[in-house]
N, C-alpha and C. Protein backbone atom coordinates (compact mmCIF):
# COMPACT_ATOMS: atom_id res chain seq x y z
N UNK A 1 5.42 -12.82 -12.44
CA UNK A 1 6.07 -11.53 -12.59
C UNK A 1 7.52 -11.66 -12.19
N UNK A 2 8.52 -11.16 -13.06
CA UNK A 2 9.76 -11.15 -12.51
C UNK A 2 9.95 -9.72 -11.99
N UNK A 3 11.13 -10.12 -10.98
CA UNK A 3 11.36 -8.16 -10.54
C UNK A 3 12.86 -8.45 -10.39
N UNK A 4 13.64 -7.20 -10.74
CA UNK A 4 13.01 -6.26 -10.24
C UNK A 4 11.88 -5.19 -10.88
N UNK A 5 11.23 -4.66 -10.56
CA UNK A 5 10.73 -3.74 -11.17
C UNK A 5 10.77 -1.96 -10.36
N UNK A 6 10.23 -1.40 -11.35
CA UNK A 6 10.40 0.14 -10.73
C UNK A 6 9.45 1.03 -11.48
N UNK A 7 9.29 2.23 -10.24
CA UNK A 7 8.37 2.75 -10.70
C UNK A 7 8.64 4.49 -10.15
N UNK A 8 7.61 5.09 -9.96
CA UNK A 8 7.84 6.62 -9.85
C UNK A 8 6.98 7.65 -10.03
N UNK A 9 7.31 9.37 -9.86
CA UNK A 9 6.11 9.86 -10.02
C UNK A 9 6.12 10.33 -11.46
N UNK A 10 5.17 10.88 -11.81
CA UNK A 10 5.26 11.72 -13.26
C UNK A 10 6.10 12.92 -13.86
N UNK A 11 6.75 13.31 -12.65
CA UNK A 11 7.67 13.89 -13.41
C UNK A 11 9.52 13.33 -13.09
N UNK A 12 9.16 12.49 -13.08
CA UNK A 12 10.57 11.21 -12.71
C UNK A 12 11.51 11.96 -11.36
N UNK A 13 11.16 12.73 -10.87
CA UNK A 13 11.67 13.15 -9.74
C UNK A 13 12.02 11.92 -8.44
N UNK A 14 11.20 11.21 -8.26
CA UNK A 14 10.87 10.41 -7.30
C UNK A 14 11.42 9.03 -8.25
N UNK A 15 11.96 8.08 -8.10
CA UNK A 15 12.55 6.67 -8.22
C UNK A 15 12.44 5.51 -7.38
N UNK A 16 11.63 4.74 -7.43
CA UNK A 16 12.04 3.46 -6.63
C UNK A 16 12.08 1.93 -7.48
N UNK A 17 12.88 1.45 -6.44
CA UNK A 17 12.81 -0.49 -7.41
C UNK A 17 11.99 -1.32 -6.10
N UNK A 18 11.86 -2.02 -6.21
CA UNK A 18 11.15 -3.23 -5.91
C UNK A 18 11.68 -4.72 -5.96
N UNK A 19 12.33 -5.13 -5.83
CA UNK A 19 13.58 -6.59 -5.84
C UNK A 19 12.51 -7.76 -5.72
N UNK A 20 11.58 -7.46 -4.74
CA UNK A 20 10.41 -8.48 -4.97
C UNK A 20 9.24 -8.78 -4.89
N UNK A 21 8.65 -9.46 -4.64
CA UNK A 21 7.13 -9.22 -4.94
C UNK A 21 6.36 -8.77 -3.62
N UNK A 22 5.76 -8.09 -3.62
CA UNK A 22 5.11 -7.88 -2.28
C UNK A 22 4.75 -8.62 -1.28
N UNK A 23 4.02 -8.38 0.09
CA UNK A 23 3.76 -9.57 0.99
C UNK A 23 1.99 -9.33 0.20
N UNK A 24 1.37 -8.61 -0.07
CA UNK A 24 0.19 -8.51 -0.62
C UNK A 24 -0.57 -7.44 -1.54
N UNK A 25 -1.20 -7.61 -2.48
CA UNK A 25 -1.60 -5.97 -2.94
C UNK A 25 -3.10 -6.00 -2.46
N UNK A 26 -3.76 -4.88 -1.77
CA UNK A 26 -4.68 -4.38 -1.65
C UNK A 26 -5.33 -3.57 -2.34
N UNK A 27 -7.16 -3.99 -2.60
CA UNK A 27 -7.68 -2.85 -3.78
C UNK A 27 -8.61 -2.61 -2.40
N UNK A 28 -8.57 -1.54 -1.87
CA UNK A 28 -9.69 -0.81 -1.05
C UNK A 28 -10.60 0.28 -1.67
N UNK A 29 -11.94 -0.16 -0.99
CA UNK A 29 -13.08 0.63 -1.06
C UNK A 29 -13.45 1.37 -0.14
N UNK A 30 -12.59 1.78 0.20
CA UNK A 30 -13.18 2.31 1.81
C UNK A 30 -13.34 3.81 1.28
N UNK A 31 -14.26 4.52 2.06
CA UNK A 31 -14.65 5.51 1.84
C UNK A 31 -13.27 7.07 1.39
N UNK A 32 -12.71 6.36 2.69
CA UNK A 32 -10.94 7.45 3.12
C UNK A 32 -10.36 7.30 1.58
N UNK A 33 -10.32 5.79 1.26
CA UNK A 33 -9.36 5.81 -0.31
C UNK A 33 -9.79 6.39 -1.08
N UNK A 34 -11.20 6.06 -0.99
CA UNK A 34 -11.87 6.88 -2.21
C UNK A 34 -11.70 8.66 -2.94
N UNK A 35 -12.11 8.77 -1.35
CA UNK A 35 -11.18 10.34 -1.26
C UNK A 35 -10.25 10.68 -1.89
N UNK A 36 -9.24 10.50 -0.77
CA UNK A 36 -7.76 10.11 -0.62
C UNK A 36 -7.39 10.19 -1.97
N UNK A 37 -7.81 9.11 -3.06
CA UNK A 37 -7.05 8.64 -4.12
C UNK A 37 -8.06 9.47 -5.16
N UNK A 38 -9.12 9.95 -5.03
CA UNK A 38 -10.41 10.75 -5.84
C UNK A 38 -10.68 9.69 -7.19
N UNK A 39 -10.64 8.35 -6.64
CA UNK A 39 -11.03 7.25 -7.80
C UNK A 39 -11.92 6.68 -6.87
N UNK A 40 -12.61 5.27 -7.36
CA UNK A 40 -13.11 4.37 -6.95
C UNK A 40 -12.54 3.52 -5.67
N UNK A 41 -11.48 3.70 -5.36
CA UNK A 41 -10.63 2.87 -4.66
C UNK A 41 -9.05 3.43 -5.02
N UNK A 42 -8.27 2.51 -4.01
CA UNK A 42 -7.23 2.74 -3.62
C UNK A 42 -6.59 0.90 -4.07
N UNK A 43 -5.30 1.14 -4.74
CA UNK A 43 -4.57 0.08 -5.41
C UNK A 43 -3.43 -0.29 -4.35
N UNK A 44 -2.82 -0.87 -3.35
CA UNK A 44 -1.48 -0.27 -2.71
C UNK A 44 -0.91 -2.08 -2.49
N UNK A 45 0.43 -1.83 -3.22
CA UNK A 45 1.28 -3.24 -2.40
C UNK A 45 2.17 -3.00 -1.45
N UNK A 46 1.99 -3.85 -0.41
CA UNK A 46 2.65 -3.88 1.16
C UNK A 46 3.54 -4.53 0.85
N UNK A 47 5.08 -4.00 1.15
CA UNK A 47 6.24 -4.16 1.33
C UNK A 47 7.12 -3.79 2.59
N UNK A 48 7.90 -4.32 3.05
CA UNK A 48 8.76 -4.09 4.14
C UNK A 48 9.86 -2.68 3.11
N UNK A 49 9.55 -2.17 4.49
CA UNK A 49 10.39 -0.41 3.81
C UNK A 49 11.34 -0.49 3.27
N UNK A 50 12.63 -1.67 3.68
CA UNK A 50 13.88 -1.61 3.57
C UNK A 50 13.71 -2.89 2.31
N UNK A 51 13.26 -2.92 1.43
CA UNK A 51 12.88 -3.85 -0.13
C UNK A 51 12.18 -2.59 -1.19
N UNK A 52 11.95 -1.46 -1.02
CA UNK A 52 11.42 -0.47 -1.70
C UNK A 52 13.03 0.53 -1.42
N UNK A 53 13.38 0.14 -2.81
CA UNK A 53 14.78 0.72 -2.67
C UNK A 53 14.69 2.30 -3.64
N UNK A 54 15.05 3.66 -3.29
CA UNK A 54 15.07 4.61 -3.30
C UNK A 54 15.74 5.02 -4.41
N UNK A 55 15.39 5.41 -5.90
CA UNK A 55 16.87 5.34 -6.73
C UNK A 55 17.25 7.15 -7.70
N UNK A 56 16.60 8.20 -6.88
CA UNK A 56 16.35 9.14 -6.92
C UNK A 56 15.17 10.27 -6.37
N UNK A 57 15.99 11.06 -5.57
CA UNK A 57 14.73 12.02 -5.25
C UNK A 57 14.46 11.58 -3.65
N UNK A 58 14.01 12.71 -2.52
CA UNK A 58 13.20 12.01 -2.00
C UNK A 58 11.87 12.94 -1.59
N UNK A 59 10.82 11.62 -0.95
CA UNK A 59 9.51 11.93 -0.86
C UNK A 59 9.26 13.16 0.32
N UNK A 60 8.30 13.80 0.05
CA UNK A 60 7.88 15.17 1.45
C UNK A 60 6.71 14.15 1.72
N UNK A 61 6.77 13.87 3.26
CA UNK A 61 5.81 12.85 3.76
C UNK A 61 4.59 14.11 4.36
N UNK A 62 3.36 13.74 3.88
CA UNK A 62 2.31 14.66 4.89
C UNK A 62 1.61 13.59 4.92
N UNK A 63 1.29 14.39 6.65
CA UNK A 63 0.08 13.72 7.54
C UNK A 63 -1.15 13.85 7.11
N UNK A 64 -1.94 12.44 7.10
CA UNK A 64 -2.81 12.73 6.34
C UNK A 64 -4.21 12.19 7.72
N UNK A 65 -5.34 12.83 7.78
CA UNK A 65 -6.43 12.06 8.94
C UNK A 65 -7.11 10.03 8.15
N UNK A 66 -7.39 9.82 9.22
CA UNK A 66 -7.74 8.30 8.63
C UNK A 66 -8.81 8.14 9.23
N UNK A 67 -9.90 6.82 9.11
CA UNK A 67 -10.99 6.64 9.49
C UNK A 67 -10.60 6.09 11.20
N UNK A 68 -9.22 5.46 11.43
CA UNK A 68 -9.21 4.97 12.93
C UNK A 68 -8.64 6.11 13.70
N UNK A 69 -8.73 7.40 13.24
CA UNK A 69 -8.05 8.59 13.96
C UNK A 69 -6.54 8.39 14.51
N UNK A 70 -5.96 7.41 13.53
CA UNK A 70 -4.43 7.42 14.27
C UNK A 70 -3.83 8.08 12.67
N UNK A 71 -4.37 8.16 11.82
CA UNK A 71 -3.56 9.06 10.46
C UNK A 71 -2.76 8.12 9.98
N UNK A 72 -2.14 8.71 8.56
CA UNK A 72 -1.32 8.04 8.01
C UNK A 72 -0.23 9.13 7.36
N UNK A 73 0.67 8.76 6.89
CA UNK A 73 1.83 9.60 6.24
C UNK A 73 1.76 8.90 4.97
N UNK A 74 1.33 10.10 4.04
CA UNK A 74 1.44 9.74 2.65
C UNK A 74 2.87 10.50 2.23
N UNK A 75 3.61 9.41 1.78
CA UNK A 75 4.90 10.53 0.95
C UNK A 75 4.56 10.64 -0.70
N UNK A 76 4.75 11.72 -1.17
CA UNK A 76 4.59 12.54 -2.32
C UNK A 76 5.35 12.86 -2.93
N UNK A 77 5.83 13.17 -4.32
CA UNK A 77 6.48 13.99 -4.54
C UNK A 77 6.37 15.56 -4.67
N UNK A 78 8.13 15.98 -4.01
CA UNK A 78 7.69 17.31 -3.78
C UNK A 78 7.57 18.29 -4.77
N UNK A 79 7.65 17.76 -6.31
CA UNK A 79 7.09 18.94 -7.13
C UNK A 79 6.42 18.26 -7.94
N UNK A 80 5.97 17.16 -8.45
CA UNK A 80 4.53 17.09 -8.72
C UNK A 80 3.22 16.40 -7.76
N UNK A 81 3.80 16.48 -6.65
CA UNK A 81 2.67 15.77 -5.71
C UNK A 81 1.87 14.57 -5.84
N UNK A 82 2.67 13.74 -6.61
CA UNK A 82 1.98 12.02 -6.79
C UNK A 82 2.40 11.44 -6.08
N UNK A 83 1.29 10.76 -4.63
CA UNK A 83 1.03 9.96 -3.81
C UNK A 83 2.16 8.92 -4.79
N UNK A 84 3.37 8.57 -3.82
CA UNK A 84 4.26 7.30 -4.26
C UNK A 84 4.00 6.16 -3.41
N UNK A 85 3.92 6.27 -1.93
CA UNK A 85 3.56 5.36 -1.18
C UNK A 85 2.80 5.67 0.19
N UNK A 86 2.47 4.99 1.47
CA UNK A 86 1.93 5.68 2.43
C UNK A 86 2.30 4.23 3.72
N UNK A 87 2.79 5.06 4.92
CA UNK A 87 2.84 4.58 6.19
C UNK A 87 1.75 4.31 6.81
N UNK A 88 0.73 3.13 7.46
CA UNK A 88 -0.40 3.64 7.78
C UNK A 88 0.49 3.45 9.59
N UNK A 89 -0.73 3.85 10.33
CA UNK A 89 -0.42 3.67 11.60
C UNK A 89 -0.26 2.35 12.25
N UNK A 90 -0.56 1.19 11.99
CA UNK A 90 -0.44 0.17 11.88
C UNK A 90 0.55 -0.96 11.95
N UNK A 91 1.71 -0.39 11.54
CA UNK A 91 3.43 -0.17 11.19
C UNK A 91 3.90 0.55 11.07
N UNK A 92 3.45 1.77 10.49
CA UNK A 92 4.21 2.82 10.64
C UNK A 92 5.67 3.20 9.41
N UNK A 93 6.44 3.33 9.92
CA UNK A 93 7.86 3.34 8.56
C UNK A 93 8.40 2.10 8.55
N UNK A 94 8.01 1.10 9.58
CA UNK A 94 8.36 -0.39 9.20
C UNK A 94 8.10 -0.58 7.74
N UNK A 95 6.36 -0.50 7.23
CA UNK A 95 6.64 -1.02 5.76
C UNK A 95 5.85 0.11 5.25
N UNK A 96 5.50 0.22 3.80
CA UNK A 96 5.16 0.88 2.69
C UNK A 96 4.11 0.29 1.51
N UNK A 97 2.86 1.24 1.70
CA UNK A 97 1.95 0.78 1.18
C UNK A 97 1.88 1.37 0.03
N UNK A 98 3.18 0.98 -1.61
CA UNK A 98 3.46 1.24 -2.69
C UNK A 98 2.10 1.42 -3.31
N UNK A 99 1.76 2.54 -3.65
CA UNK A 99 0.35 2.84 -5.15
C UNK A 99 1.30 2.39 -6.80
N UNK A 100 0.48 1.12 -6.70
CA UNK A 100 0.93 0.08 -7.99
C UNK A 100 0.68 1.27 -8.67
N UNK A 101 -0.20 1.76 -8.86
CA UNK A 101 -0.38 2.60 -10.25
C UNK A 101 0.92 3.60 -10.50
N UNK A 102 2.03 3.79 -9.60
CA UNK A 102 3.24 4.57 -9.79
C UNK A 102 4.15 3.46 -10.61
N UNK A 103 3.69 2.33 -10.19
CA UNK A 103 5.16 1.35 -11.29
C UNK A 103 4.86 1.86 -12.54
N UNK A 104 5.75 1.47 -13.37
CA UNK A 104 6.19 1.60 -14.96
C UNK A 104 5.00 0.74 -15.38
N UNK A 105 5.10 -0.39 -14.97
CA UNK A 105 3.98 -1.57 -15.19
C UNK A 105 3.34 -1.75 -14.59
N UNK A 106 1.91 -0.87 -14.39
CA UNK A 106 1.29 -1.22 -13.34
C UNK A 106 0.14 -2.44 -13.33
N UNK A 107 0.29 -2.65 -15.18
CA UNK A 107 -0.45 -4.00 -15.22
C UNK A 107 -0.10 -5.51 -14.95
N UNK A 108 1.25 -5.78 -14.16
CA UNK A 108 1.87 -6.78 -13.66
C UNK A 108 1.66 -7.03 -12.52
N UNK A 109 0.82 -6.06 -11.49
CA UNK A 109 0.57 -6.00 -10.00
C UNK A 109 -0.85 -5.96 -9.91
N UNK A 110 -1.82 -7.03 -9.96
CA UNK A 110 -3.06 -6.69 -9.87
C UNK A 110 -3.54 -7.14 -8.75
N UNK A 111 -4.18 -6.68 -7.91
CA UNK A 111 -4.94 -7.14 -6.69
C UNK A 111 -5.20 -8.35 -6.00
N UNK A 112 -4.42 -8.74 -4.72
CA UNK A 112 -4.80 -9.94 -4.30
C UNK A 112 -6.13 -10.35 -3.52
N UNK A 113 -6.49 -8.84 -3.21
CA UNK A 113 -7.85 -9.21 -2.42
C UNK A 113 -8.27 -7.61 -2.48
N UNK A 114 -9.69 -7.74 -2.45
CA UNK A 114 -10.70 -6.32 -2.48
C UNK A 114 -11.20 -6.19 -1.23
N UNK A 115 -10.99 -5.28 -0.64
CA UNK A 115 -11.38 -4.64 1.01
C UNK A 115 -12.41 -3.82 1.16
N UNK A 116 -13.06 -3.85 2.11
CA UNK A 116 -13.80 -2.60 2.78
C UNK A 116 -14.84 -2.35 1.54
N UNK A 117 -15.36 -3.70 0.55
CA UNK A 117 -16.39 -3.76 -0.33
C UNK A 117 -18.03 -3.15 0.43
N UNK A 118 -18.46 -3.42 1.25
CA UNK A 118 -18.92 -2.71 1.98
C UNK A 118 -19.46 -1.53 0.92
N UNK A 119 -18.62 -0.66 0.63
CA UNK A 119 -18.38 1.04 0.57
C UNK A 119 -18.06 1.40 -0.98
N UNK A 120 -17.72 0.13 -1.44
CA UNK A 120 -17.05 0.48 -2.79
C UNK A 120 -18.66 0.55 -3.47
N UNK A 121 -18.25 1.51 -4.48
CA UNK A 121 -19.12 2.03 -5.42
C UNK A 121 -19.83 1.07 -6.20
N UNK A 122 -21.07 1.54 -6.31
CA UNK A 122 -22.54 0.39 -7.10
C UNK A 122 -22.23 -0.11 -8.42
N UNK A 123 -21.25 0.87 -8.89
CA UNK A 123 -21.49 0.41 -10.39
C UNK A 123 -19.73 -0.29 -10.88
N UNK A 124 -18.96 -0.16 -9.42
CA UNK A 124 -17.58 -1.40 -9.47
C UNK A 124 -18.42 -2.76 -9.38
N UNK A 125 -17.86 -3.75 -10.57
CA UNK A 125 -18.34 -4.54 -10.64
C UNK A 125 -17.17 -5.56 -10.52
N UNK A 126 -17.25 -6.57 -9.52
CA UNK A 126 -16.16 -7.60 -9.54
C UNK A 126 -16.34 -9.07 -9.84
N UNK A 127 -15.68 -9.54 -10.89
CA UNK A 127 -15.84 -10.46 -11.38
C UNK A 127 -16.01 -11.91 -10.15
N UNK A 128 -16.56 -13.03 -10.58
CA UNK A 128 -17.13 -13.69 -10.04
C UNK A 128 -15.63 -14.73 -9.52
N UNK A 129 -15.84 -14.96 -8.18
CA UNK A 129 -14.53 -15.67 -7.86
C UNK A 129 -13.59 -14.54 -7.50
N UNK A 130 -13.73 -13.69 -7.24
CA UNK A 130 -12.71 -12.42 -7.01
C UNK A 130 -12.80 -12.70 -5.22
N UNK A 131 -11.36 -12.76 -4.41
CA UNK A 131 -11.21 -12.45 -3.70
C UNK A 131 -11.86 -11.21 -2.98
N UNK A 132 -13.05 -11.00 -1.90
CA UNK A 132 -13.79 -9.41 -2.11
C UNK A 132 -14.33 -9.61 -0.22
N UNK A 133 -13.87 -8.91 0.37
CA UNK A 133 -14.52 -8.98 1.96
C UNK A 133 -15.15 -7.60 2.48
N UNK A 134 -16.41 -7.34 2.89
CA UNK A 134 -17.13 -6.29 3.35
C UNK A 134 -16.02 -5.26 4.11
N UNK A 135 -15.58 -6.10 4.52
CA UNK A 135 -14.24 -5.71 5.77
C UNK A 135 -13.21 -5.55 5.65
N UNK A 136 -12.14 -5.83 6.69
CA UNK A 136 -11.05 -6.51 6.36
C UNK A 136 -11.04 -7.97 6.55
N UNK A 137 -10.12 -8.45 6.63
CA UNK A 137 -10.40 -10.16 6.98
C UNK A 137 -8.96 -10.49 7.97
N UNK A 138 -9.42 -12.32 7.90
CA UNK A 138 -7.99 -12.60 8.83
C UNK A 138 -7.29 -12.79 7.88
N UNK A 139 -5.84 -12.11 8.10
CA UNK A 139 -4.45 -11.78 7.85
C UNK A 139 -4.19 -13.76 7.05
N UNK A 140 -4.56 -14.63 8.58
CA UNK A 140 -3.73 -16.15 8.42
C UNK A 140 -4.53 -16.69 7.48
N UNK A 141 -5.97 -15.77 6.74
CA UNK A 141 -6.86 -17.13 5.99
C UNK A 141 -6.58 -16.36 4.50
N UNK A 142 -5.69 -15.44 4.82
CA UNK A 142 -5.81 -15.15 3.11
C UNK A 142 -4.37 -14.46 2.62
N UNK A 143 -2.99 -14.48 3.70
CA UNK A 143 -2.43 -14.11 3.20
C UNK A 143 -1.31 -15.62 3.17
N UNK A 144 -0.22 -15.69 1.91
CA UNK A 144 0.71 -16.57 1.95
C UNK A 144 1.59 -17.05 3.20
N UNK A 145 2.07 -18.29 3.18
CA UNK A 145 2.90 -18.56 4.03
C UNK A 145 4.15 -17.49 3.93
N UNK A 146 4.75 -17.24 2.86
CA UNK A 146 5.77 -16.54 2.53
C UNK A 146 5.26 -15.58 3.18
N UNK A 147 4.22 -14.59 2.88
CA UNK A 147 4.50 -13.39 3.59
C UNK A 147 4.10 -13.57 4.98
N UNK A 148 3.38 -14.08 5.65
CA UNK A 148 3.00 -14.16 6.96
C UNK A 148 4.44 -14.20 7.72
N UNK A 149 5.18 -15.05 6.78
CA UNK A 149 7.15 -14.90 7.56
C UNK A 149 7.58 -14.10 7.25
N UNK A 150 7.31 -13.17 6.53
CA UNK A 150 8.04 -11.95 6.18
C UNK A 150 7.62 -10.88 7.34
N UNK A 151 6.03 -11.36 7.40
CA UNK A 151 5.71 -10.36 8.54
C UNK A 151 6.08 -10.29 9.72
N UNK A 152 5.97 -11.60 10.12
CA UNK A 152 6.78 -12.13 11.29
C UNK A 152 7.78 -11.52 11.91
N UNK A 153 8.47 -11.29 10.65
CA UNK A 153 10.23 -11.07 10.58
C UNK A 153 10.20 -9.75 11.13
N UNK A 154 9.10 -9.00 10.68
CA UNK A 154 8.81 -7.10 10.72
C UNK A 154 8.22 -7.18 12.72
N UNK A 155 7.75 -8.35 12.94
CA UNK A 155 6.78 -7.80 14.17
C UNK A 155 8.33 -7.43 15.52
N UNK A 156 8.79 -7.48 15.46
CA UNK A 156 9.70 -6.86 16.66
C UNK A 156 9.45 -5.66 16.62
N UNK A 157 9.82 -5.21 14.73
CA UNK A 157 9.68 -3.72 14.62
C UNK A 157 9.02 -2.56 14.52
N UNK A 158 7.93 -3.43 14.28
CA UNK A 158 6.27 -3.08 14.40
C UNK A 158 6.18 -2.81 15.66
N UNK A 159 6.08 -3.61 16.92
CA UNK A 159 5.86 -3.37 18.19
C UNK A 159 6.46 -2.63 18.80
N UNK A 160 7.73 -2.18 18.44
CA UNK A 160 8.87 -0.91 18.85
C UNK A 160 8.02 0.00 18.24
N UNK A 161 7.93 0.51 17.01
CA UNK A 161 7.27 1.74 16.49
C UNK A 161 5.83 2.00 17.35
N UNK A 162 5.19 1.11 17.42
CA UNK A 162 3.79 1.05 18.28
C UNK A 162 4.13 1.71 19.87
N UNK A 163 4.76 0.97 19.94
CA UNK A 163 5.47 1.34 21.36
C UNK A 163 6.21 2.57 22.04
N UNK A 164 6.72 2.87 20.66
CA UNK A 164 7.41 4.60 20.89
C UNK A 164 6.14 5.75 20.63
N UNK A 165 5.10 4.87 20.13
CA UNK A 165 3.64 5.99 20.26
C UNK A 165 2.64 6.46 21.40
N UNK A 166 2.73 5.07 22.07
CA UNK A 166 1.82 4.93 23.20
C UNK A 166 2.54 6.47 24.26
């Protein structure tokens, strides 16, 4: 995939680019996404906040409840209300958990690993050899060298945001 790429809500209010490829995309099954997203799952690529560049519009963030009771901030747009991305508690506004399905192309971003299978629905069927964990998993056995340094790079800022919660 080359980038940049960009994406947005449906009524083009909301704008963002993307310069590069994510540190990972997540397809979750967890019960909350299911909800949350009123599909089968939840699509989202993790990016450091400041690489999800803003190119019109901005998002009304609401608090949303989560299964670890620390919530998340989904930002939306504020007049057609399409989920653009979401903060979980985790990091916080450090990074941004982009819903691929807002890019232009959302068939260029397909899933690096399936989560919280566990929960996902009987009749999702995942092809054989598919990256797929009941759970979550470890971070070091399945995510790239590249991004594990990218993350790296984020943990000062991660632990400040964590830290201004406690």
């Amino acid at each position: 995939m080359t980038y940049p790429v960009e994406g947005g809500c449906d009524c083009r209010y909301l704008r963002y680019r993307l310069a590069t490829a994510p540190m990972i995309v997540h397809c979750c099954h967890c019960r909350w996404c299911q909800r949350e997203s009123g599909a089968s799952f939840a699509l989202n690529a993790m990016y450091e906040a400041d690489r999800v560049v803003h190119l019109g519009g901005e998002p009304e963030v609401v608090n949303t409840p989560s299964a670890s009771g620390a919530g998340q901030q989904v930002a939306r747009c504020p007049r057609c209300r399409v989920a653009i991305w979401s903060h979980y508690a985790g990091s916080g506004p450090v990074t941004k958990f982009v819903r691929v399905g807002t890019l232009d192309d959302p068939d260029r971003m397909p899933p690096d690993v399936h989560i919280f299978t566990a929960s996902k629905q009987p009749w999702v069927t995942l092809a054989p050899g598919t990256r797929a964990f009941e759970a979550f998993y470890e971070r070091e056995a399945v995510w790239s060298a590249e991004a594990l340094a990218r993350r790296a790079a984020l943990l000062p800022q991660i632990e400040a945001y964590l830290a201004s919660r406690r």
